[in-house]
PDB file of N, CA and C in Angstrom:
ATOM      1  N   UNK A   1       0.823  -1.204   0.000  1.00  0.00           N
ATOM      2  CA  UNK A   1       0.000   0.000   0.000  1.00  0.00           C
ATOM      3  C   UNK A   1       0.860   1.260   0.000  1.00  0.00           C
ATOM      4  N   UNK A   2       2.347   1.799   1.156  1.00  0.00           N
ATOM      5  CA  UNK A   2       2.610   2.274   0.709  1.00  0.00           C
ATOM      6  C   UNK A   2       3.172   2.789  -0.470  1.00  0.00           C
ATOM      7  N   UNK A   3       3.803   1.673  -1.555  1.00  0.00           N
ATOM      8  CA  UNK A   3       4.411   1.854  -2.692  1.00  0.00           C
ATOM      9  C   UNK A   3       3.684   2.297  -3.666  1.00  0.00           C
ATOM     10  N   UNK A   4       1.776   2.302  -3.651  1.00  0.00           N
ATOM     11  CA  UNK A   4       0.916   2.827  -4.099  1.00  0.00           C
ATOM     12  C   UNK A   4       1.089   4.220  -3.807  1.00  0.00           C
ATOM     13  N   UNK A   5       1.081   4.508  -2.644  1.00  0.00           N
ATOM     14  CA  UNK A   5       0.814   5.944  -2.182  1.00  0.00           C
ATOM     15  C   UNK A   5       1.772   6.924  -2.969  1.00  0.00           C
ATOM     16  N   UNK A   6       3.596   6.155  -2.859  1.00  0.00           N
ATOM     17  CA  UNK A   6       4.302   6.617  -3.022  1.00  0.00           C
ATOM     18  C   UNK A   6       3.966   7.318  -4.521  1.00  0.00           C
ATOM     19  N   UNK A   7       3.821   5.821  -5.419  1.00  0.00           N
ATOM     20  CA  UNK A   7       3.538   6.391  -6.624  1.00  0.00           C
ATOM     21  C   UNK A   7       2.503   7.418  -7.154  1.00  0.00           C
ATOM     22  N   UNK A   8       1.372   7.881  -6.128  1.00  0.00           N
ATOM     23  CA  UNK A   8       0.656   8.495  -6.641  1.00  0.00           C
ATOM     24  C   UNK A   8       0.777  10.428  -6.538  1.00  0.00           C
ATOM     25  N   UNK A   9       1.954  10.166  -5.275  1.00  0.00           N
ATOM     26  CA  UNK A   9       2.342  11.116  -5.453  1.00  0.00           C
ATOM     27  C   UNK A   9       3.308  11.618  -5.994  1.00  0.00           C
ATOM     28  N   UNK A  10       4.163  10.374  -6.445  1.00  0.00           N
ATOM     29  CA  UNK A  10       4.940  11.535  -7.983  1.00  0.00           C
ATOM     30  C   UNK A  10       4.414  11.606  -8.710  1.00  0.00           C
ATOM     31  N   UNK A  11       2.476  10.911  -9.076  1.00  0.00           N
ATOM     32  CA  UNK A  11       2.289  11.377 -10.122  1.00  0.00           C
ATOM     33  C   UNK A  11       1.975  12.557  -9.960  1.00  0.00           C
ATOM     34  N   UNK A  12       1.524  12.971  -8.693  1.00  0.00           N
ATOM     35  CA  UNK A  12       0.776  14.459  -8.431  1.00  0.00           C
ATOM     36  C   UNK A  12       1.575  15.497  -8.301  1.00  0.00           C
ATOM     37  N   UNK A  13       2.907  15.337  -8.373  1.00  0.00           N
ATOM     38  CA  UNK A  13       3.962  16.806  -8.842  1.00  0.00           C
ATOM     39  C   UNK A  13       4.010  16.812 -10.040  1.00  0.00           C
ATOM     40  N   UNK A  14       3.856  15.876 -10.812  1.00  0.00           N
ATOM     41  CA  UNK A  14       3.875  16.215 -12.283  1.00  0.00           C
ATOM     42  C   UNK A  14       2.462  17.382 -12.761  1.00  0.00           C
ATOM     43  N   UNK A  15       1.349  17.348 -11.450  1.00  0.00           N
ATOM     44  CA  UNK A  15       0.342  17.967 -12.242  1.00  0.00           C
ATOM     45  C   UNK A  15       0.460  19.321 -11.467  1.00  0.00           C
ATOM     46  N   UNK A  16      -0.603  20.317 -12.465  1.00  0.00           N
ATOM     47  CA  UNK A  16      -0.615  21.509 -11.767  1.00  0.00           C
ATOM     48  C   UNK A  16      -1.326  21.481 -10.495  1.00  0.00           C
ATOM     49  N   UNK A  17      -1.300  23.021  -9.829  1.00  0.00           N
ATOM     50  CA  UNK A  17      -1.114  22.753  -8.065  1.00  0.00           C
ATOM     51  C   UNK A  17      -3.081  22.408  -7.547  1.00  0.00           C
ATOM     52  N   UNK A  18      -3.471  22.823  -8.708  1.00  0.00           N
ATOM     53  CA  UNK A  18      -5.296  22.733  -8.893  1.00  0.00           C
ATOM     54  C   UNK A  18      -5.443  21.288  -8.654  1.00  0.00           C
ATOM     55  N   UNK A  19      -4.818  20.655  -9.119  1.00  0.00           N
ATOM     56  CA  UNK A  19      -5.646  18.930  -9.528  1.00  0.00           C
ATOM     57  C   UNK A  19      -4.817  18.521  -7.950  1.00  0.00           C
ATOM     58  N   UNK A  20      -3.429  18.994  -7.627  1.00  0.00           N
ATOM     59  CA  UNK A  20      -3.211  17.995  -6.198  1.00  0.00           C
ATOM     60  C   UNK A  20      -3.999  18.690  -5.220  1.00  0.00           C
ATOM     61  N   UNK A  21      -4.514  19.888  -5.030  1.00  0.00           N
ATOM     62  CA  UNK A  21      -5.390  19.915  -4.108  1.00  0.00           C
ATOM     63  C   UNK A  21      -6.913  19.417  -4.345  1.00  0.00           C
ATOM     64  N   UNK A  22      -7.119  19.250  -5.586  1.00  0.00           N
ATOM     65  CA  UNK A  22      -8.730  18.299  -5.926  1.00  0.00           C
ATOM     66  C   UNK A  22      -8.331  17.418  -5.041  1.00  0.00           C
ATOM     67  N   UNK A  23      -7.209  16.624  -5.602  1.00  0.00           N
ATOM     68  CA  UNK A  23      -6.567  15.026  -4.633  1.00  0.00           C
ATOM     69  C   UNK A  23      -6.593  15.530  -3.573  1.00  0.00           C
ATOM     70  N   UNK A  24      -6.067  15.933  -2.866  1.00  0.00           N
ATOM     71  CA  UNK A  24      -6.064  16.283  -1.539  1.00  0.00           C
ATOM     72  C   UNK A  24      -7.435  16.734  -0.400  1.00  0.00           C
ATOM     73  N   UNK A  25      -7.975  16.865  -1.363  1.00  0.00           N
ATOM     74  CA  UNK A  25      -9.866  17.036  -0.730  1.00  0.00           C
ATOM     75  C   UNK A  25     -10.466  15.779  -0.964  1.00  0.00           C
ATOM     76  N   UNK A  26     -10.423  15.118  -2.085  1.00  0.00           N
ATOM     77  CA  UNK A  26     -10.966  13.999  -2.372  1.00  0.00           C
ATOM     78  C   UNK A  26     -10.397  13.174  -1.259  1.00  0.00           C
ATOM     79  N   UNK A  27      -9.074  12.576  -1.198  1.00  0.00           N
ATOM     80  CA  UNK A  27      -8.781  12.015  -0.017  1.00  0.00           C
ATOM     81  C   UNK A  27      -9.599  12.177   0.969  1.00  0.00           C
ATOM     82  N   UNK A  28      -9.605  13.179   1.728  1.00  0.00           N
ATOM     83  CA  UNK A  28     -10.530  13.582   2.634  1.00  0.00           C
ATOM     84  C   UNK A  28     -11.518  13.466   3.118  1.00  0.00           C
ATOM     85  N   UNK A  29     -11.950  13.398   1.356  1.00  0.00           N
ATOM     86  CA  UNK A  29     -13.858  13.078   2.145  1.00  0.00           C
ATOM     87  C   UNK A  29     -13.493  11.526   1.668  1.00  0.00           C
ATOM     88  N   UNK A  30     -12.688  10.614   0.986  1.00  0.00           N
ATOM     89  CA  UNK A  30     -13.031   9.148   1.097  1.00  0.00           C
ATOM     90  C   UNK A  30     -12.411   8.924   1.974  1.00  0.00           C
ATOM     91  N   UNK A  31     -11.561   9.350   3.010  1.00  0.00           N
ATOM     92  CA  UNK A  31     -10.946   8.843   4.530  1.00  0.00           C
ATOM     93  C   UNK A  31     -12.369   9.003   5.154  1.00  0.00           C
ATOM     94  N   UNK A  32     -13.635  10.000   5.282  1.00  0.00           N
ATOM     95  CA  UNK A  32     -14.851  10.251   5.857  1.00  0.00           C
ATOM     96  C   UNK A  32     -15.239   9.210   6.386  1.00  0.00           C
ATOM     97  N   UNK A  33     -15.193   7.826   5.224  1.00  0.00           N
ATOM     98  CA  UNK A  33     -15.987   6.415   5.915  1.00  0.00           C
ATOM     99  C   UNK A  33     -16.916   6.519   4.841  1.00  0.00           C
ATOM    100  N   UNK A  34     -17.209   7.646   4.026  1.00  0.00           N
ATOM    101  CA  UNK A  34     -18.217   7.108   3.081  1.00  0.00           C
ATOM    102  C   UNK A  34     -18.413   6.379   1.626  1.00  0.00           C
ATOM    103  N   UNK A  35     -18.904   6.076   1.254  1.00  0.00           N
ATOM    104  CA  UNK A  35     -19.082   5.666  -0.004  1.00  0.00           C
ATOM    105  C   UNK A  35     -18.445   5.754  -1.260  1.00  0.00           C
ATOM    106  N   UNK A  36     -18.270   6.848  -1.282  1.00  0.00           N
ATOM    107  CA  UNK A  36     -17.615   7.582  -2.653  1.00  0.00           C
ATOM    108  C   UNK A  36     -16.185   6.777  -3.233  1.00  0.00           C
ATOM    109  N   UNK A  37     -16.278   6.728  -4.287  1.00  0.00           N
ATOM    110  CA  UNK A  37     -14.909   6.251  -5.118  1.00  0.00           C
ATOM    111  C   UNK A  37     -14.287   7.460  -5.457  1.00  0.00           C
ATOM    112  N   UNK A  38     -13.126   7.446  -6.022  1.00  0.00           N
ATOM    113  CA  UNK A  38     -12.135   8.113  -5.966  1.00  0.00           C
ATOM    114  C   UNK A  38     -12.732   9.148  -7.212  1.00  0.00           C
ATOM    115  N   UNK A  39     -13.336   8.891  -8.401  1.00  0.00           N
ATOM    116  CA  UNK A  39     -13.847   9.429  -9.243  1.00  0.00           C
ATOM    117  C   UNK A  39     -15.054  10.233  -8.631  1.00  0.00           C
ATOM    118  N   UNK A  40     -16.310  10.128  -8.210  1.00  0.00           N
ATOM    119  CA  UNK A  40     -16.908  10.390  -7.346  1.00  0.00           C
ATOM    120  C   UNK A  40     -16.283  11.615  -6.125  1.00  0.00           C
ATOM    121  N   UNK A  41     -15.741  11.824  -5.539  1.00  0.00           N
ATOM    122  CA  UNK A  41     -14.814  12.438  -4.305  1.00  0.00           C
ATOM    123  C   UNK A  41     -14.625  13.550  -5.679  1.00  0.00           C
ATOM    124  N   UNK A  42     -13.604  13.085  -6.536  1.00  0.00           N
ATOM    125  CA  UNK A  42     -12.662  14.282  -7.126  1.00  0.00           C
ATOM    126  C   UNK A  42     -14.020  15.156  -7.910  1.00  0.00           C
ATOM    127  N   UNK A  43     -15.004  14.476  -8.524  1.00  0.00           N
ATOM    128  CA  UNK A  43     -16.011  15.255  -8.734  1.00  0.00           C
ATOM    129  C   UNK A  43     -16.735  16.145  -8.066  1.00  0.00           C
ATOM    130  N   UNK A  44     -16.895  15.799  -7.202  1.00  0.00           N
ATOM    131  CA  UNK A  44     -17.810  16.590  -5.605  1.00  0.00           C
ATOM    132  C   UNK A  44     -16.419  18.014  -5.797  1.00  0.00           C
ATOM    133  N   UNK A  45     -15.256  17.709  -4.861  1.00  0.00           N
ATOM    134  CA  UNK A  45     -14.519  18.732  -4.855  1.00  0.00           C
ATOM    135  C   UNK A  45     -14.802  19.563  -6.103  1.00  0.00           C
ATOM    136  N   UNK A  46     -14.337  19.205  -7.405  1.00  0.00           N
ATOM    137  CA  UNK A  46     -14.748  20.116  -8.629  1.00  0.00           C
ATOM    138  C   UNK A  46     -15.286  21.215  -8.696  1.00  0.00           C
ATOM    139  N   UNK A  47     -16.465  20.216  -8.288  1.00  0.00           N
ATOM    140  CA  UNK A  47     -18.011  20.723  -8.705  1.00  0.00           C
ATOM    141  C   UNK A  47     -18.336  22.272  -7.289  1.00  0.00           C
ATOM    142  N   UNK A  48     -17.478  21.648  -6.377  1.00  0.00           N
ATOM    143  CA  UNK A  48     -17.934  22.527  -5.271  1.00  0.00           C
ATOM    144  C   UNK A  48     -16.850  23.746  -5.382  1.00  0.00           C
ATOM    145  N   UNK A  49     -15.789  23.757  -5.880  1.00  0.00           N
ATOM    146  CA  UNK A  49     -14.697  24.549  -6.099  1.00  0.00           C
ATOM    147  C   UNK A  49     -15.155  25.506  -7.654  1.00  0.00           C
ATOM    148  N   UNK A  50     -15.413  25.243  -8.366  1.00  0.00           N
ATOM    149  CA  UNK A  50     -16.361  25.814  -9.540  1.00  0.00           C
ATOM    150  C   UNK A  50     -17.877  26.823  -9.213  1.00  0.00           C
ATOM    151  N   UNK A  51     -18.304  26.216  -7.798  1.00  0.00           N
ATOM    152  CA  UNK A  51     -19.260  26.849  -7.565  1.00  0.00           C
ATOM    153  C   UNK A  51     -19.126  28.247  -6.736  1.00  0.00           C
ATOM    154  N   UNK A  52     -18.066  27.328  -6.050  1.00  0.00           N
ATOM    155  CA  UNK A  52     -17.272  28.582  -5.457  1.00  0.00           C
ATOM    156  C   UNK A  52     -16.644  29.849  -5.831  1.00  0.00           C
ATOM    157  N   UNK A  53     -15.916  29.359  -6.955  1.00  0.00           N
ATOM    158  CA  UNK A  53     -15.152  30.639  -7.993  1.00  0.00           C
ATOM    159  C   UNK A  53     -16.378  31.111  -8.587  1.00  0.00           C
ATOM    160  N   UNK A  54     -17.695  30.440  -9.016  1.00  0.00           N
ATOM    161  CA  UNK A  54     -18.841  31.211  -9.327  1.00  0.00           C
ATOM    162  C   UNK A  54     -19.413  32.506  -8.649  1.00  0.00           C
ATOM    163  N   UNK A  55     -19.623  32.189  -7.369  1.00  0.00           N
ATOM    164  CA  UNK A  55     -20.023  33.178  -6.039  1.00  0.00           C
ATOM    165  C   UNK A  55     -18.981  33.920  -5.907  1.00  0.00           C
ATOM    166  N   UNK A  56     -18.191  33.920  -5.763  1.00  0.00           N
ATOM    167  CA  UNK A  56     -16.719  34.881  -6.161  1.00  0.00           C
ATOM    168  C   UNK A  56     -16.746  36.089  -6.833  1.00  0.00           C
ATOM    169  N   UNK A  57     -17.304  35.536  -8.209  1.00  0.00           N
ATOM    170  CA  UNK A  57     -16.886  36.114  -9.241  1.00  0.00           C
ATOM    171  C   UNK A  57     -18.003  37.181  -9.549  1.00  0.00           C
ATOM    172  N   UNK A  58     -19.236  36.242  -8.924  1.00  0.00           N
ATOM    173  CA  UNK A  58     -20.327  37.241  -8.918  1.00  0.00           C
ATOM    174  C   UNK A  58     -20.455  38.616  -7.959  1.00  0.00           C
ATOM    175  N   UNK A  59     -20.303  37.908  -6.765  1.00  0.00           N
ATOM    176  CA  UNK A  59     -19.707  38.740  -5.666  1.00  0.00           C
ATOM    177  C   UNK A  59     -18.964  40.140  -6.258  1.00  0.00           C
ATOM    178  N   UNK A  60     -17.499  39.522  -7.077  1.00  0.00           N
ATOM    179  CA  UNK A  60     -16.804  40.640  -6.815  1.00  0.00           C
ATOM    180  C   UNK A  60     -17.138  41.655  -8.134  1.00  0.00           C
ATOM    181  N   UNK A  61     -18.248  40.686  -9.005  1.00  0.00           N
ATOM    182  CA  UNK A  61     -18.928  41.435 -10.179  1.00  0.00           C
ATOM    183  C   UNK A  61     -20.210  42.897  -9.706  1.00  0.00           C
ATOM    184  N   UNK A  62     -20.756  42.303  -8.369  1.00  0.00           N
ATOM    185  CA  UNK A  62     -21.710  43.555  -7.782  1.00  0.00           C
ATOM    186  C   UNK A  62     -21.360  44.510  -6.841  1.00  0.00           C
ATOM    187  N   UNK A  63     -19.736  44.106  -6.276  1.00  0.00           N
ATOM    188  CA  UNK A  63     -19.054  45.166  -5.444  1.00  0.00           C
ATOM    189  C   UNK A  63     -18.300  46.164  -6.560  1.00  0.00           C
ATOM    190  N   UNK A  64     -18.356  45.787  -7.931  1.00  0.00           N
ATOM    191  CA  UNK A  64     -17.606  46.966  -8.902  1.00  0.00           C
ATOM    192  C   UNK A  64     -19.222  47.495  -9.265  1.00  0.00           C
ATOM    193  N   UNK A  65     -20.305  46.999  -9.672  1.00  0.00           N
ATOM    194  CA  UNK A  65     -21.052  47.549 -10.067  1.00  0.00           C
ATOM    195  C   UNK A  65     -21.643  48.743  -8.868  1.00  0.00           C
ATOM    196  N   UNK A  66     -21.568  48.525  -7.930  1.00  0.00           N
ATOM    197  CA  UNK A  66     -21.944  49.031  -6.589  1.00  0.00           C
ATOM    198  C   UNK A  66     -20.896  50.474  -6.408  1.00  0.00           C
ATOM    199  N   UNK A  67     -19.724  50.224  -6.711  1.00  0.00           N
ATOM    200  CA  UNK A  67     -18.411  51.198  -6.393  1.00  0.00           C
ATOM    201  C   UNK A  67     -19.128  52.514  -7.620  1.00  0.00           C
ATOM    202  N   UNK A  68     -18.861  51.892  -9.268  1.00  0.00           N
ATOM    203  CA  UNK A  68     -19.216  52.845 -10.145  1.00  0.00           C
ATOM    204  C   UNK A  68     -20.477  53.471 -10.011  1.00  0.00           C
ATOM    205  N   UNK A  69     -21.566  53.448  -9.175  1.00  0.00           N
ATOM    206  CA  UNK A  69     -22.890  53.590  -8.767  1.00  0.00           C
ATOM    207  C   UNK A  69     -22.702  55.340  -8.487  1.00  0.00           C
TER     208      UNK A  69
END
């Protein structure tokens, strides 16, 4: 198992710093105890990190509209 681990993290310096912290959340919630497969996990993070930069973006789209007011 560790020689798995090992390998998965040289694959994860090869990628940009976005996808090892997907991995690094995904881990997370499948250490939880729940259900989720590894495909599953990295989706959730995604999906919730996308939604996030959404609200963000909107956010910082009605504090300029608000300023030029």
């Amino acid at each position: 198992m560790a020689r798995d681990d090992n390998r998965d993290m040289e694959r994860s310096m090869d990628r940009p710093a976005e996808d090892r912290s997907v991995d690094k959340w995904a881990d997370r919630l499948m250490s939880g105890g729940g259900s989720m497969d590894r495909a599953q996990a990295r989706q959730f993070v995604r999906n919730v990190y996308e939604a996030a930069q959404r609200d963000l973006s909107e956010r910082d789209a009605q504090a300029e509209y608000e300023r030029e007011e």
